[in-house]
PDB file of N, CA and C in Angstrom:
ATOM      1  N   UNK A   1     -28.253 -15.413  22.161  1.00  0.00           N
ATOM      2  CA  UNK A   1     -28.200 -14.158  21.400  1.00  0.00           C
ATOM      3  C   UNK A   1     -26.746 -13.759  21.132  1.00  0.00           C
ATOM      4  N   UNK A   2     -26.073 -14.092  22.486  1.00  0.00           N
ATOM      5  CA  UNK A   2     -24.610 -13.656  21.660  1.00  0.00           C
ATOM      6  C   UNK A   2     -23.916 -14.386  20.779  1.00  0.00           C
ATOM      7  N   UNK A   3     -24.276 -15.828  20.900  1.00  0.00           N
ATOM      8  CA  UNK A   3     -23.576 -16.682  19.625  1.00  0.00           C
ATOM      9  C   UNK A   3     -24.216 -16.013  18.710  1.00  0.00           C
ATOM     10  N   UNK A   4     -25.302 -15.783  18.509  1.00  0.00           N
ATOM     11  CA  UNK A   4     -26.166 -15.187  17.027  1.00  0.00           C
ATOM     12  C   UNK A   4     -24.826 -13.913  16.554  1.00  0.00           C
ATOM     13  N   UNK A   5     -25.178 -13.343  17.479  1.00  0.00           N
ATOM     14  CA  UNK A   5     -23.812 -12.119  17.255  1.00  0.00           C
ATOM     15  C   UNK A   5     -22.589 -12.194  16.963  1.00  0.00           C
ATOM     16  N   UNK A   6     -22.235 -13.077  17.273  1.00  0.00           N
ATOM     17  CA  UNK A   6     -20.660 -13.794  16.988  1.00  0.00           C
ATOM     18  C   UNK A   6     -20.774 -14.518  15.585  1.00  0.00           C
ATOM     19  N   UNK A   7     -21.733 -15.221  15.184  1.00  0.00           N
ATOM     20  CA  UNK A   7     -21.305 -15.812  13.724  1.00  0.00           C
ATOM     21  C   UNK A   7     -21.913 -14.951  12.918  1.00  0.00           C
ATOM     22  N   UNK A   8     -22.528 -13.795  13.137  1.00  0.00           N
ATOM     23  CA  UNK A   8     -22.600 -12.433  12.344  1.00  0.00           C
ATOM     24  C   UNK A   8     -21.215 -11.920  12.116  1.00  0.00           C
ATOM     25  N   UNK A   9     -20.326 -11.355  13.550  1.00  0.00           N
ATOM     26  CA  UNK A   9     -19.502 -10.541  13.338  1.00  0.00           C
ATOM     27  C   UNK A   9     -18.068 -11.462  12.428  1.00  0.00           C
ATOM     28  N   UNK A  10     -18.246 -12.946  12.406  1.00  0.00           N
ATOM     29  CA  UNK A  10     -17.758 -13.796  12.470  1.00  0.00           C
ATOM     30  C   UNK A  10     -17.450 -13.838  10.379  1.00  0.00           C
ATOM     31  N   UNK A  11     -19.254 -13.636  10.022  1.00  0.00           N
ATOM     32  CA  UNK A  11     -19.134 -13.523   8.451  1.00  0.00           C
ATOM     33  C   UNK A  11     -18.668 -11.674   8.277  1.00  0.00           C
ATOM     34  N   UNK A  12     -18.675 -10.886   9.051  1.00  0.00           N
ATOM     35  CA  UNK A  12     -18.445  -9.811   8.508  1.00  0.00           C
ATOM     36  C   UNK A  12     -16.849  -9.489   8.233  1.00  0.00           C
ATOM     37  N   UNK A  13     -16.179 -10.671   9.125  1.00  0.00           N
ATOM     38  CA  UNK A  13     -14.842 -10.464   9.184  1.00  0.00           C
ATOM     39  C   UNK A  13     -14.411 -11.320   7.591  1.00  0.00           C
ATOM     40  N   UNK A  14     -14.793 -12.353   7.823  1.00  0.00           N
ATOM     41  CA  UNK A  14     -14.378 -13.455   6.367  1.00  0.00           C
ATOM     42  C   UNK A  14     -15.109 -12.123   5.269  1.00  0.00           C
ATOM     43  N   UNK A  15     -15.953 -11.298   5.191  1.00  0.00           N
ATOM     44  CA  UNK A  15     -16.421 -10.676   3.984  1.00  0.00           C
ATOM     45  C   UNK A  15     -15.044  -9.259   4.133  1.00  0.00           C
ATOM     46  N   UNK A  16     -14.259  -9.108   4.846  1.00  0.00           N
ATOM     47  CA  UNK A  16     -13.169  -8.381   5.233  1.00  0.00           C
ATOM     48  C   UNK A  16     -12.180  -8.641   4.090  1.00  0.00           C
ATOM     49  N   UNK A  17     -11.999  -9.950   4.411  1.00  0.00           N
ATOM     50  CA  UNK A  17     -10.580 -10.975   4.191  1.00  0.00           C
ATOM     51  C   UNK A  17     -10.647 -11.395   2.960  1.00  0.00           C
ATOM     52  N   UNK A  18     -11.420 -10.795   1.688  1.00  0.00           N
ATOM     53  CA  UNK A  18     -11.520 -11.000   0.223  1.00  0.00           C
ATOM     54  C   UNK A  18     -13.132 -11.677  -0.273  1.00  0.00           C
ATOM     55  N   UNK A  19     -13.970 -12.538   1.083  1.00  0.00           N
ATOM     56  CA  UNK A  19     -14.625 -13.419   0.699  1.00  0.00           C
ATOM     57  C   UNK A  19     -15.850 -12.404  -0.179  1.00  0.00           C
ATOM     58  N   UNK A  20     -15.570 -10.661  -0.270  1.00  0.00           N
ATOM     59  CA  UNK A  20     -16.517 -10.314  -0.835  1.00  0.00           C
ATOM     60  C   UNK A  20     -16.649 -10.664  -2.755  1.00  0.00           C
ATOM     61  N   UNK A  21     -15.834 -11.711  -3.074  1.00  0.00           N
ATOM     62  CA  UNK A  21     -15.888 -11.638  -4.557  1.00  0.00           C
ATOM     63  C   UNK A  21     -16.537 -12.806  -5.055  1.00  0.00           C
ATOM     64  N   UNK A  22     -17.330 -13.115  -4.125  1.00  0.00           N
ATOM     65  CA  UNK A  22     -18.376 -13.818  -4.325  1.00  0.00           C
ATOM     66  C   UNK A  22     -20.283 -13.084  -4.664  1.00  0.00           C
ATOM     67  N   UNK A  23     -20.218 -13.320  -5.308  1.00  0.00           N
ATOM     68  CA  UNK A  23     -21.932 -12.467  -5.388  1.00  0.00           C
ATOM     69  C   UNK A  23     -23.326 -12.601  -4.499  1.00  0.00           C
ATOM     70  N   UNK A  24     -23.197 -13.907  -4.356  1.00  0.00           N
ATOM     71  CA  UNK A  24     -24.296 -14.565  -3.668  1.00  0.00           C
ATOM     72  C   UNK A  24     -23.519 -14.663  -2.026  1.00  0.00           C
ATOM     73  N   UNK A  25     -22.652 -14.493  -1.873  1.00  0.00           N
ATOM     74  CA  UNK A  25     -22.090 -14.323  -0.438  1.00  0.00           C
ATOM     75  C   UNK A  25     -22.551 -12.794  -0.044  1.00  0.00           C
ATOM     76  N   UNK A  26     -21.901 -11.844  -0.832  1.00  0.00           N
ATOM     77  CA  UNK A  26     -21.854 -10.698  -0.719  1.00  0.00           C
ATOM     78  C   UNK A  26     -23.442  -9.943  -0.092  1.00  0.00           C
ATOM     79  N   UNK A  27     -24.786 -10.742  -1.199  1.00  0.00           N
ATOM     80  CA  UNK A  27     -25.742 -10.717  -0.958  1.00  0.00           C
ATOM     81  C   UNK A  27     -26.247 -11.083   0.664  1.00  0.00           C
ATOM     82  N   UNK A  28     -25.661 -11.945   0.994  1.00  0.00           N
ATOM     83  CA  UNK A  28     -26.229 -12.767   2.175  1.00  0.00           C
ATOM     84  C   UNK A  28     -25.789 -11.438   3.445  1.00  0.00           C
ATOM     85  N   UNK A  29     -24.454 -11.357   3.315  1.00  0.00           N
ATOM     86  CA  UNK A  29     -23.782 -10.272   4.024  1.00  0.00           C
ATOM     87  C   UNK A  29     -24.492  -9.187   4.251  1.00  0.00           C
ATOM     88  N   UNK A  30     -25.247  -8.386   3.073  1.00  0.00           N
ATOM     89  CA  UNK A  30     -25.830  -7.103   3.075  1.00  0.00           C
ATOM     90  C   UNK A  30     -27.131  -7.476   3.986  1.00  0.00           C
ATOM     91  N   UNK A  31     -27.734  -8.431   3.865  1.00  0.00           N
ATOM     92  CA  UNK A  31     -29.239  -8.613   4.284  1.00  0.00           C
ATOM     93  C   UNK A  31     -29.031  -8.637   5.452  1.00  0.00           C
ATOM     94  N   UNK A  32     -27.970  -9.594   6.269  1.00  0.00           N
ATOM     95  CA  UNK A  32     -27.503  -9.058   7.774  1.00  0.00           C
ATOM     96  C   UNK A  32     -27.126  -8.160   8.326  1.00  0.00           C
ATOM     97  N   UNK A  33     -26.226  -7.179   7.384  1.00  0.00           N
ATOM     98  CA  UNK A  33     -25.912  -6.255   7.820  1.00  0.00           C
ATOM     99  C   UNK A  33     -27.103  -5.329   7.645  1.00  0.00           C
ATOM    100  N   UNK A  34     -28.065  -4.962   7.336  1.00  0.00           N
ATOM    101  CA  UNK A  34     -29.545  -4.605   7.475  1.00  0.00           C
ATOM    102  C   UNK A  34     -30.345  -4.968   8.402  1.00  0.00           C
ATOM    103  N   UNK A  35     -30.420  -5.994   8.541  1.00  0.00           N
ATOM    104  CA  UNK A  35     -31.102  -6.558   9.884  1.00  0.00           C
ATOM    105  C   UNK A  35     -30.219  -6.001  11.315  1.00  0.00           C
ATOM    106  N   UNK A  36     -29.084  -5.970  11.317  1.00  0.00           N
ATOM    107  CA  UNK A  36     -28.418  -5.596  12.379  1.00  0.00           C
ATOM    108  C   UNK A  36     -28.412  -3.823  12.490  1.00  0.00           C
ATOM    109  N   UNK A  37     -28.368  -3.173  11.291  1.00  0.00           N
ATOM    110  CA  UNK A  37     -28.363  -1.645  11.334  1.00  0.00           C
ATOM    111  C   UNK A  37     -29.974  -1.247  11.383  1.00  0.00           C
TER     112      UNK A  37
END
């Protein structure tokens, strides 16, 4: 469970660092970050 958590917090950081200008990334991002909130 905590690796699960770690390559979550892991894409939230790369979606930090510019990787949000991707569309279909961006997408993937939100659906986790939903599942986690």
């Amino acid at each position: 469970m905590k690796l699960f958590f770690l390559i979550i917090l892991s894409i939230v950081l790369l979606e930090g660092c510019g990787v949000k200008s991707k569309p279909e990334y961006q997408g993937k991002v939100d659906q986790v970050n939903r599942i986690i909130l």
